[in-house]
PDB file of N, CA and C in Angstrom:
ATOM      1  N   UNK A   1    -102.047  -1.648  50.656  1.00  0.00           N
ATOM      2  CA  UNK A   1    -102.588  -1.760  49.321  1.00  0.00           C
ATOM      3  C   UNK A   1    -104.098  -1.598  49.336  1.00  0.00           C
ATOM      4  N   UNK A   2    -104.939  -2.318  49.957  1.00  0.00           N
ATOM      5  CA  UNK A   2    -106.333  -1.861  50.276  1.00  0.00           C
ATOM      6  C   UNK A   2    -106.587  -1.292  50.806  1.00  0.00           C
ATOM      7  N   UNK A   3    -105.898  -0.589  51.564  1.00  0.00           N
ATOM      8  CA  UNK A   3    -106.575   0.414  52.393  1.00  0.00           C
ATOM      9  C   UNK A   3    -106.472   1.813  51.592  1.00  0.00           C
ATOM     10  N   UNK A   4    -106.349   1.842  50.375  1.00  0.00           N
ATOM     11  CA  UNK A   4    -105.964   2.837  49.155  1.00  0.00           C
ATOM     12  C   UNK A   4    -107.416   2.855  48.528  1.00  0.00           C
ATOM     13  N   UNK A   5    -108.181   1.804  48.820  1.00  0.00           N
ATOM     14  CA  UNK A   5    -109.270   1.941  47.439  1.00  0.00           C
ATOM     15  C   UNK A   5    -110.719   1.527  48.828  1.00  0.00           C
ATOM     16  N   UNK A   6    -111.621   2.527  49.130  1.00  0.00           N
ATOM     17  CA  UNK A   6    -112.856   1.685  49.799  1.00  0.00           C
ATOM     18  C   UNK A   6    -113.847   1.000  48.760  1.00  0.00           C
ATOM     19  N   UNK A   7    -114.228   0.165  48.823  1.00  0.00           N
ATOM     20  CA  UNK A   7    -115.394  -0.440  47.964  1.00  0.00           C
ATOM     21  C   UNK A   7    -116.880   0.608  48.841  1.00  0.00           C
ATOM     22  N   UNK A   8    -117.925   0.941  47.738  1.00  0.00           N
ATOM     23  CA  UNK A   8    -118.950   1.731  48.202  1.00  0.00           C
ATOM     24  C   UNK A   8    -119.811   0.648  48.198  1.00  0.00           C
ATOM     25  N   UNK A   9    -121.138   0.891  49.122  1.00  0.00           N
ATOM     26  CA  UNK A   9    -122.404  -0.071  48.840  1.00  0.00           C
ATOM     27  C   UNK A   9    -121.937  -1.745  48.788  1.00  0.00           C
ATOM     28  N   UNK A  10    -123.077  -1.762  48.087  1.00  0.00           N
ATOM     29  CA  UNK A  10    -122.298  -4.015  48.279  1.00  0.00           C
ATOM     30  C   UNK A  10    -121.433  -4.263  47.689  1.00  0.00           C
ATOM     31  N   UNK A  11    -120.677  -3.579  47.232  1.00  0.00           N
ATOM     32  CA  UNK A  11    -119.380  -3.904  46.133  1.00  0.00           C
ATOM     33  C   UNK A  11    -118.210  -4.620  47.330  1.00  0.00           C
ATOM     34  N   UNK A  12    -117.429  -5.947  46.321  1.00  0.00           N
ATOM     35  CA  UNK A  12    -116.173  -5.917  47.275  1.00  0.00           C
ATOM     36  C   UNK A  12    -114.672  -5.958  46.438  1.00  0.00           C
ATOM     37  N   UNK A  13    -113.702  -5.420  46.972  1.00  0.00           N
ATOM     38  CA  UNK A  13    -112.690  -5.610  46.353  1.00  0.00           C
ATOM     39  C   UNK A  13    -111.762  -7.038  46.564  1.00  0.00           C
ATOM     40  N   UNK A  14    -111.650  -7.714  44.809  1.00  0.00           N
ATOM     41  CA  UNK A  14    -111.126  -8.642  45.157  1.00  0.00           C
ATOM     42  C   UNK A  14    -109.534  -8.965  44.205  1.00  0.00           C
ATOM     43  N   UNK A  15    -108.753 -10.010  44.685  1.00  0.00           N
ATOM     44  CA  UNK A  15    -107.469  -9.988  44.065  1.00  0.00           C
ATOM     45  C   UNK A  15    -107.963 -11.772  43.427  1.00  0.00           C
ATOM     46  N   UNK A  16    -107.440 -11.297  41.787  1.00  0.00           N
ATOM     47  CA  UNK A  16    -107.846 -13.116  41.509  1.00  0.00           C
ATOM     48  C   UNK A  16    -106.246 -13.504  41.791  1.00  0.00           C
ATOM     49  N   UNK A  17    -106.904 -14.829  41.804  1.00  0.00           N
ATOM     50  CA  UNK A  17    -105.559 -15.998  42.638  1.00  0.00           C
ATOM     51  C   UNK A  17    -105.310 -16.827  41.338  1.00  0.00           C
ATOM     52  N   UNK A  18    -103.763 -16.341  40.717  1.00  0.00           N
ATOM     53  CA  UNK A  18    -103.454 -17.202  39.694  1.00  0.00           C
ATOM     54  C   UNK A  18    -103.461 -19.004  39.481  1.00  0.00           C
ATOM     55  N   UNK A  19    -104.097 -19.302  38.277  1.00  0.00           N
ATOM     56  CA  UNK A  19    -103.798 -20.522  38.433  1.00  0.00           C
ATOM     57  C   UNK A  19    -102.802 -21.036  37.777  1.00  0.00           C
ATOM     58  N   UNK A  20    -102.795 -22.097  37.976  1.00  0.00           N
ATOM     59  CA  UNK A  20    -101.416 -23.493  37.634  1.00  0.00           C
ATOM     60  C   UNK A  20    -100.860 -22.795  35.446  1.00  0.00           C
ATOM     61  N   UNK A  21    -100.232 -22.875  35.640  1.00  0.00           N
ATOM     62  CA  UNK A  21     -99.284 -22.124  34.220  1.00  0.00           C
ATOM     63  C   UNK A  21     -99.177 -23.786  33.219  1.00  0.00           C
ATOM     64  N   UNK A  22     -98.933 -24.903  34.018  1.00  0.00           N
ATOM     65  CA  UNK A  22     -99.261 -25.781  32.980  1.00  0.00           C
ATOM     66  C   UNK A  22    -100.584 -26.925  32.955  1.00  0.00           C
ATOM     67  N   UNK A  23    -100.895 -27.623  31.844  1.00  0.00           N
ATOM     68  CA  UNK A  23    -101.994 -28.355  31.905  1.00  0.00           C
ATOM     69  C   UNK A  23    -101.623 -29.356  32.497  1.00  0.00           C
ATOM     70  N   UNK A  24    -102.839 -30.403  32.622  1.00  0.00           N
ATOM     71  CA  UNK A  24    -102.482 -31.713  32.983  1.00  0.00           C
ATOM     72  C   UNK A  24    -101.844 -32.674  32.357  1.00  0.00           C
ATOM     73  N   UNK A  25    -101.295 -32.542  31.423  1.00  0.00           N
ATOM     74  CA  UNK A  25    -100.534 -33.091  30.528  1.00  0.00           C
ATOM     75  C   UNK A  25     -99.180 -32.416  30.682  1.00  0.00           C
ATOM     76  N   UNK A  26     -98.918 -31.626  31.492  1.00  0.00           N
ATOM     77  CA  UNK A  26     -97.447 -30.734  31.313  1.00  0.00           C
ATOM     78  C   UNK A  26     -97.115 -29.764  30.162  1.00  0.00           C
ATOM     79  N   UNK A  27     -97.991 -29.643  29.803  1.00  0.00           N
ATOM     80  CA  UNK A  27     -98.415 -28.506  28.551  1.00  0.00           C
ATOM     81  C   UNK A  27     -98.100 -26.712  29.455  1.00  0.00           C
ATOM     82  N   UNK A  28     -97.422 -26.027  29.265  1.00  0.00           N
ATOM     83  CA  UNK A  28     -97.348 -24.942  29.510  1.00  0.00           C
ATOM     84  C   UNK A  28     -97.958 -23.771  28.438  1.00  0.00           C
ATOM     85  N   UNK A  29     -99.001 -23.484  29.372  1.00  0.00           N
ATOM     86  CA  UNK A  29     -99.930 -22.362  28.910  1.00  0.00           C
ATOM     87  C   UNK A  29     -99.959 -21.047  28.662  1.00  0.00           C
ATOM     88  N   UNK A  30     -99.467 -20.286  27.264  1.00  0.00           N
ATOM     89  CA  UNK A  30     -98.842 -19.156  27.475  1.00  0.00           C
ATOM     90  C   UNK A  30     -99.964 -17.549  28.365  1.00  0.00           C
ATOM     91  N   UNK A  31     -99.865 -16.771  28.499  1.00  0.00           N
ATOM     92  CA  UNK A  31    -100.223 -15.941  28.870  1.00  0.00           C
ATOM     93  C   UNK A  31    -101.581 -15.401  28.020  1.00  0.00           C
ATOM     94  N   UNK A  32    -101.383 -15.340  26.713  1.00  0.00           N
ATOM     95  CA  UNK A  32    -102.527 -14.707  26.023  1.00  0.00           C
ATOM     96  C   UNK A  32    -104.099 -15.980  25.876  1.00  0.00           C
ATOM     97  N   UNK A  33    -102.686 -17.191  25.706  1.00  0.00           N
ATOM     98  CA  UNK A  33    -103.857 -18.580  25.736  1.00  0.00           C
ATOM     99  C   UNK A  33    -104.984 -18.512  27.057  1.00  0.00           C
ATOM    100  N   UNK A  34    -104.471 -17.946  27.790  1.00  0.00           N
ATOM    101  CA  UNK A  34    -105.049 -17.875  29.440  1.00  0.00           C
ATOM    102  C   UNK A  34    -106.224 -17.389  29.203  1.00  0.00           C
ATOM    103  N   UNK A  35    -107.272 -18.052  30.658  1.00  0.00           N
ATOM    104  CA  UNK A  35    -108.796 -17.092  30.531  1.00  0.00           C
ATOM    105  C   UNK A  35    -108.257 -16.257  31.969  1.00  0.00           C
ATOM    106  N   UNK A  36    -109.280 -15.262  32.224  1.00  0.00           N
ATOM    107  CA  UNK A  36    -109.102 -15.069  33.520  1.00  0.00           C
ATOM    108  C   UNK A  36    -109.914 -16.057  34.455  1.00  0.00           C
ATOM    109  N   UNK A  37    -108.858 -16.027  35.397  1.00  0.00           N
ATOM    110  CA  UNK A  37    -109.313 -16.690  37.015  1.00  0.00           C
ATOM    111  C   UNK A  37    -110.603 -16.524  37.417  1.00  0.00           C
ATOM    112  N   UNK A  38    -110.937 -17.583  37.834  1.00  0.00           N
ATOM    113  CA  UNK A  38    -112.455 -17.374  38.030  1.00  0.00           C
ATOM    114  C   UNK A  38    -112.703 -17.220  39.740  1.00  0.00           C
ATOM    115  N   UNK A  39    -111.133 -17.695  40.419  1.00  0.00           N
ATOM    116  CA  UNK A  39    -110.708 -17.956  41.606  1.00  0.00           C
ATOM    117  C   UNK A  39    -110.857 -16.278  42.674  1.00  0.00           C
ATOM    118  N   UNK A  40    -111.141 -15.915  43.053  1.00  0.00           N
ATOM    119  CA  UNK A  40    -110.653 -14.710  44.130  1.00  0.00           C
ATOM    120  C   UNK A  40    -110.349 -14.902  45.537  1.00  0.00           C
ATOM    121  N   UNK A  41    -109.473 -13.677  45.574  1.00  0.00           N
ATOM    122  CA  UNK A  41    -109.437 -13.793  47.787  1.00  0.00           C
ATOM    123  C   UNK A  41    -109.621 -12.132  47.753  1.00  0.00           C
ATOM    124  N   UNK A  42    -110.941 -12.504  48.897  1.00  0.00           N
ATOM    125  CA  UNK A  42    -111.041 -10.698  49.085  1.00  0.00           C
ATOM    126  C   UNK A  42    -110.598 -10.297  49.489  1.00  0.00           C
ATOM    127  N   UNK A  43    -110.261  -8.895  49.177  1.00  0.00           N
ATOM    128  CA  UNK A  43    -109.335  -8.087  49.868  1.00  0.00           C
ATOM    129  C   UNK A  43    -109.889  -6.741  50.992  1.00  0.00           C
ATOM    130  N   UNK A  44    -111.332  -6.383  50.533  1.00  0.00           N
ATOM    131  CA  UNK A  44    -111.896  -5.039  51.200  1.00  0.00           C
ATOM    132  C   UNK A  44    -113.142  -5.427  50.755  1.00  0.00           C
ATOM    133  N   UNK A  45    -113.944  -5.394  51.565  1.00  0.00           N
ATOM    134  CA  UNK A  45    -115.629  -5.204  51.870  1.00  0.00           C
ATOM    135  C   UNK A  45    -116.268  -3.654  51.820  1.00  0.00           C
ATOM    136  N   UNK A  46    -116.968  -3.411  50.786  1.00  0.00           N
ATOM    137  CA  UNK A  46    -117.752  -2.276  50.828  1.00  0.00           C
ATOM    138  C   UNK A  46    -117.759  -1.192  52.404  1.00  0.00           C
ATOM    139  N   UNK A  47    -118.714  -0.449  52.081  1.00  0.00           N
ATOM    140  CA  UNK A  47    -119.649   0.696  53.286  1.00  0.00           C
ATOM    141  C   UNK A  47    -121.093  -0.592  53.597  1.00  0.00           C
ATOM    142  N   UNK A  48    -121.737  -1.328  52.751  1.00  0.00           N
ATOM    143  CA  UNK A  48    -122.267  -1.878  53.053  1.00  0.00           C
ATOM    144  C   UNK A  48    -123.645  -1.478  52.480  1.00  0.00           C
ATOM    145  N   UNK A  49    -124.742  -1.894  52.550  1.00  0.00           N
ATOM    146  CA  UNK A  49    -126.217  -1.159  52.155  1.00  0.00           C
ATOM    147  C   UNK A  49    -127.625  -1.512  53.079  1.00  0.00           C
ATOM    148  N   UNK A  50    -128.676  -0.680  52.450  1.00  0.00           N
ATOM    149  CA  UNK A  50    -129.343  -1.123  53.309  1.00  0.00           C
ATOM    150  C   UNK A  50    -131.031  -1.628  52.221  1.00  0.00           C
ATOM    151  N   UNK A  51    -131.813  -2.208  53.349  1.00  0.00           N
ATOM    152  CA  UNK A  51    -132.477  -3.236  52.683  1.00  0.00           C
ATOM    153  C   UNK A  51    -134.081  -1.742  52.370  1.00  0.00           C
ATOM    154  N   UNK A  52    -134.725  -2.481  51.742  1.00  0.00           N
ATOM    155  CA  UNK A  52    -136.596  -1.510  52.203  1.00  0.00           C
ATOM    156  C   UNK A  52    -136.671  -0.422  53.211  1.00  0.00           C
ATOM    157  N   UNK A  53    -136.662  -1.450  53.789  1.00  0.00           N
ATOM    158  CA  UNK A  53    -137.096  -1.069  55.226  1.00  0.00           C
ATOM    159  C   UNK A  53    -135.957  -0.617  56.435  1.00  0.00           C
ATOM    160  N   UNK A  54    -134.561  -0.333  55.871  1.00  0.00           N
ATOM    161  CA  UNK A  54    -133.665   0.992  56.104  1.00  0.00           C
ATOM    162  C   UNK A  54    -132.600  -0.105  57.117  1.00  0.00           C
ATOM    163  N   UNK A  55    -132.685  -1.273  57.140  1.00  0.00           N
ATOM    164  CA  UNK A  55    -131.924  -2.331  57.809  1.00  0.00           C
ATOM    165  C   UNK A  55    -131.071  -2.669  56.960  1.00  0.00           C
ATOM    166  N   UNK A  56    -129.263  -2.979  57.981  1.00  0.00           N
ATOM    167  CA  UNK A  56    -128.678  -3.026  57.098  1.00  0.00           C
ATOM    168  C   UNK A  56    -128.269  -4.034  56.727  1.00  0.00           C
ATOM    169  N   UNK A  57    -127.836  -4.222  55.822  1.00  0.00           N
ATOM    170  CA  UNK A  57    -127.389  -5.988  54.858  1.00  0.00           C
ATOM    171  C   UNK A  57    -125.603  -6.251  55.123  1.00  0.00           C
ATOM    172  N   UNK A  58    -126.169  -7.500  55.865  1.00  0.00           N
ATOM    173  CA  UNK A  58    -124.682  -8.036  56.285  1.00  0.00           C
ATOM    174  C   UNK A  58    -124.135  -8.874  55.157  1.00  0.00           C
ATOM    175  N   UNK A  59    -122.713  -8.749  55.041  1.00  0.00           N
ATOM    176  CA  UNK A  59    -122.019  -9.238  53.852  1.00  0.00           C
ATOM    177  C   UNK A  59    -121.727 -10.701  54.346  1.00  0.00           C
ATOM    178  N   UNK A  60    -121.921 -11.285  53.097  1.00  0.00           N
ATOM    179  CA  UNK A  60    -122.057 -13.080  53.180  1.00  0.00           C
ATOM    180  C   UNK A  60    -120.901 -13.707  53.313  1.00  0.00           C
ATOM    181  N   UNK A  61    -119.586 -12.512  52.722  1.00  0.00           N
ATOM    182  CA  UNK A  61    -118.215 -12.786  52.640  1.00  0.00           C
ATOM    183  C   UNK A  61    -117.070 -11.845  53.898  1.00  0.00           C
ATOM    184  N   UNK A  62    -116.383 -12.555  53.935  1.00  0.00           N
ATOM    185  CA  UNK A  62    -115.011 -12.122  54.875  1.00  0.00           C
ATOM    186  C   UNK A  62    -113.962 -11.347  54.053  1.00  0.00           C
ATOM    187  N   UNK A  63    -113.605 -10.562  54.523  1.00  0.00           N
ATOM    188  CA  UNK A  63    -111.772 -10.407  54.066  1.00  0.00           C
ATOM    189  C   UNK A  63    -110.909 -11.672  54.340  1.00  0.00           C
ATOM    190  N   UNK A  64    -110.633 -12.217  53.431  1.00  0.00           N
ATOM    191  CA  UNK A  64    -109.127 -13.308  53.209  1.00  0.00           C
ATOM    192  C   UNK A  64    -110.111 -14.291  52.516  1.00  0.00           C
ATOM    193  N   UNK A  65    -111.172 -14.537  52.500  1.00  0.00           N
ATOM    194  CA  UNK A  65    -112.264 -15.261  51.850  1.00  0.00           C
ATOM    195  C   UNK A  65    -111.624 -15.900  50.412  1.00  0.00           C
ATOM    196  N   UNK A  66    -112.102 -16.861  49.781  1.00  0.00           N
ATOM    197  CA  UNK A  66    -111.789 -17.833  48.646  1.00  0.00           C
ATOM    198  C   UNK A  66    -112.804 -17.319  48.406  1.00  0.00           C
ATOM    199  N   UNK A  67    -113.422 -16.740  46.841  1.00  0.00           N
ATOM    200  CA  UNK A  67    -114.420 -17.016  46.553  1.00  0.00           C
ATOM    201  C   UNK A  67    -114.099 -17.184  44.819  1.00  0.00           C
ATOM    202  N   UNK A  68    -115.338 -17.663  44.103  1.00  0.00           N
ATOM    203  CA  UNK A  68    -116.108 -17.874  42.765  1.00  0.00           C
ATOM    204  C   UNK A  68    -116.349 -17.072  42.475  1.00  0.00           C
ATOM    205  N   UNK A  69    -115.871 -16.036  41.510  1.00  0.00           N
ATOM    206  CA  UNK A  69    -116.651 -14.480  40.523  1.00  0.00           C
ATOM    207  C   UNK A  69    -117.040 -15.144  39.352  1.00  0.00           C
ATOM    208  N   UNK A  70    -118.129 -14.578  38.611  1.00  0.00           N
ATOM    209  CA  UNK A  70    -118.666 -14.453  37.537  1.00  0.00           C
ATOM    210  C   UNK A  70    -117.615 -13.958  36.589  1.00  0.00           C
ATOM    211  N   UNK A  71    -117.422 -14.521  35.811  1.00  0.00           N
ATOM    212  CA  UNK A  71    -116.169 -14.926  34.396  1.00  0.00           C
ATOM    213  C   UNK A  71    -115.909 -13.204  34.106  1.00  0.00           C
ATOM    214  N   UNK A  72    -117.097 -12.654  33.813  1.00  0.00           N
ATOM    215  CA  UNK A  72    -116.591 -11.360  33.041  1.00  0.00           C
ATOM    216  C   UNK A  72    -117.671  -9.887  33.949  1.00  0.00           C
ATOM    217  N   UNK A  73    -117.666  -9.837  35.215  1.00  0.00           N
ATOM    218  CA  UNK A  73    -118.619  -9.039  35.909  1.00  0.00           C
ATOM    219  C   UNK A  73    -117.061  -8.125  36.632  1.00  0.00           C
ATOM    220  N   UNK A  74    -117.368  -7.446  37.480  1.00  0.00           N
ATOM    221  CA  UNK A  74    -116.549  -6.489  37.658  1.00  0.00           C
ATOM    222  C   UNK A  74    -115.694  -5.138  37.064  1.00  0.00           C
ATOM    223  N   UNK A  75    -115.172  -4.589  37.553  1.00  0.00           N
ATOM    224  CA  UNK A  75    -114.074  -3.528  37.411  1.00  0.00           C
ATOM    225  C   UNK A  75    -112.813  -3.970  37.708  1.00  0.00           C
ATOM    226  N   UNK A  76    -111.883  -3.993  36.444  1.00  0.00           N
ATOM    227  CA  UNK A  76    -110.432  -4.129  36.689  1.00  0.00           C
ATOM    228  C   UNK A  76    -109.692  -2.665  37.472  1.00  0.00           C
ATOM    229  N   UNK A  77    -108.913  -2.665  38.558  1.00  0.00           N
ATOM    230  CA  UNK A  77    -108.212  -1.292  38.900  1.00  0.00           C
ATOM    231  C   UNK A  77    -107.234  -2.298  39.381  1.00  0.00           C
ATOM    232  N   UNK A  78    -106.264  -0.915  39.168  1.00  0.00           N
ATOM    233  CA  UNK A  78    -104.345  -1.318  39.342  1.00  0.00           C
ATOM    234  C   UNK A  78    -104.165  -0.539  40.548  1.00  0.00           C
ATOM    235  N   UNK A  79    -103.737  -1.032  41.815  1.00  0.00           N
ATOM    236  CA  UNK A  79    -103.204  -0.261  42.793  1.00  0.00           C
ATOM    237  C   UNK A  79    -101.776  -0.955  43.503  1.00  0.00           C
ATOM    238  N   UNK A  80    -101.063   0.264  43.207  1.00  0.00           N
ATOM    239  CA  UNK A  80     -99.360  -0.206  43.783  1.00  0.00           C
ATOM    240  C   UNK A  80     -98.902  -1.113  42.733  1.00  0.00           C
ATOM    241  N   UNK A  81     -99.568  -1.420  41.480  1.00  0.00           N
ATOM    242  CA  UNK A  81     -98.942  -2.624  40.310  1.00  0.00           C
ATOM    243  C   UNK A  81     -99.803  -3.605  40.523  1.00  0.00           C
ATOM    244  N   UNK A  82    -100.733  -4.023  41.548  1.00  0.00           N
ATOM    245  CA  UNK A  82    -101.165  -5.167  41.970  1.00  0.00           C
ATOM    246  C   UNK A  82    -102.970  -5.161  41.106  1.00  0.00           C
ATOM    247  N   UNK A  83    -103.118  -5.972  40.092  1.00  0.00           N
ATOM    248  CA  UNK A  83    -104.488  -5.903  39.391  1.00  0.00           C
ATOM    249  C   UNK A  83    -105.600  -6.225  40.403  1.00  0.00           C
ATOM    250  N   UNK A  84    -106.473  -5.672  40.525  1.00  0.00           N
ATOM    251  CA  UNK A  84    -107.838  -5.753  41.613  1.00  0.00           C
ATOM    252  C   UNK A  84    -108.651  -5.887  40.833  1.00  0.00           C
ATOM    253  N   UNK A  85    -109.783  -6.152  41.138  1.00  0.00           N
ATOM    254  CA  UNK A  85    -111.227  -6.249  40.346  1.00  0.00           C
ATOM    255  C   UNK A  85    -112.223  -6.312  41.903  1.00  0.00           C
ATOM    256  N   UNK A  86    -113.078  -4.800  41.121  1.00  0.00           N
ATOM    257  CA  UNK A  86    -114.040  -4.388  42.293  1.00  0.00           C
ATOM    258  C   UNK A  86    -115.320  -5.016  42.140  1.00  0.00           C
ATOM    259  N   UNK A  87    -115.697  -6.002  42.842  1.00  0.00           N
ATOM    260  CA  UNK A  87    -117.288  -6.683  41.951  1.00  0.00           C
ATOM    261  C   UNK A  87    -118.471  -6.466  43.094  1.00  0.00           C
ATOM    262  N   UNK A  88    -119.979  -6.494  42.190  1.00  0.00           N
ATOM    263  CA  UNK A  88    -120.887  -6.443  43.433  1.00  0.00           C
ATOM    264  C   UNK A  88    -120.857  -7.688  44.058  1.00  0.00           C
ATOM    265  N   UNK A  89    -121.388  -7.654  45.277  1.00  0.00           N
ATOM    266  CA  UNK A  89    -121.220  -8.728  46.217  1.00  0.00           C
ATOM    267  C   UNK A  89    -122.543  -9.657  45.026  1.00  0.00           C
ATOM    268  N   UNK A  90    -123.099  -9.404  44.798  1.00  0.00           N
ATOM    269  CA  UNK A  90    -124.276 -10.621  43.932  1.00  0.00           C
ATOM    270  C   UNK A  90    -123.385 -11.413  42.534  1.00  0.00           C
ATOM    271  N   UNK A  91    -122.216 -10.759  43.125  1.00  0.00           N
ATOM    272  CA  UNK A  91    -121.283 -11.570  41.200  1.00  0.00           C
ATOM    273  C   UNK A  91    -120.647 -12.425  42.006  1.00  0.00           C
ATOM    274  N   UNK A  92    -120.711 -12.368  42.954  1.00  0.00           N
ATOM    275  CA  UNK A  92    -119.564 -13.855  43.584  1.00  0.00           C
ATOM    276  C   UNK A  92    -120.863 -14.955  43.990  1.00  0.00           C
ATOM    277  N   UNK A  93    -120.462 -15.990  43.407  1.00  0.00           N
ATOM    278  CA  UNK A  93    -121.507 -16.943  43.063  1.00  0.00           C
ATOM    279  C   UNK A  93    -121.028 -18.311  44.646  1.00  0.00           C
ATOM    280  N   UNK A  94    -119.830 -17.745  44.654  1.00  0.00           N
ATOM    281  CA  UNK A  94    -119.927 -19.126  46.282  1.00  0.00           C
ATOM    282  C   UNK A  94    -118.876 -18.694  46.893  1.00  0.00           C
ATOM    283  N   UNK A  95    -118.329 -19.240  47.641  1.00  0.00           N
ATOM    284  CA  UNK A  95    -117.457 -19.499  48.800  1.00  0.00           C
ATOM    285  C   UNK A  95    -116.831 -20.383  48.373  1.00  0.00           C
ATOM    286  N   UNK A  96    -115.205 -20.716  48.594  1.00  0.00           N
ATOM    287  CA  UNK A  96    -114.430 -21.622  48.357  1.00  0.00           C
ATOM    288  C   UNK A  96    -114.132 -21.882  49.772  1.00  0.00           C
ATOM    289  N   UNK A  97    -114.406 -23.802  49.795  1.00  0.00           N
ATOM    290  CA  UNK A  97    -113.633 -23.643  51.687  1.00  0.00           C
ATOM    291  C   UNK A  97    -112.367 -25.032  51.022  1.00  0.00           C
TER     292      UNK A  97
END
């Protein structure tokens, strides 16, 4: 499945990780009520870039990584049925451990 799409430059490709379908109350949350996931696990790391002075910039994140995206930053793409969202590496705001 990723090996179908390279991310260019600092971009990385990520898959959001659904959350829980009911509230804390046992309230079941329909589909349209839903926000998107703010949750990701990466899937593919860019070509990578380089800095000024022609050195290159190591990525802060892993493949299989938990991370935090920015609510509405990225590119949605569909590969094999499976929804992706390609974001720059500066839209993922942390690390989930």
């Amino acid at each position: 499945m990723a090996n179908k799409i390279q991310p260019l430059g600092q971009r990385v490709l990520v898959k959001r990780v659904d959350e829980e379908e009911k509230s804390a109350g046992g309230i079941i949350i329909p589909d349209t009520a839903k926000e998107k996931p703010q949750e990701a696990e990466v899937v593919s790391l860019g070509t990578g870039g380089k800095d000024d002075d022609g050195n290159a910039i190591e990525f802060t994140v892993a493949i299989g990584d938990t991370v935090l995206i920015s609510k509405y930053g990225g590119t949605d793409v569909k590969v094999d049925g499976d929804d992706l969202l390609i974001v720059n590496e500066s839209d993922i705001l942390g690390i989930i451990k």
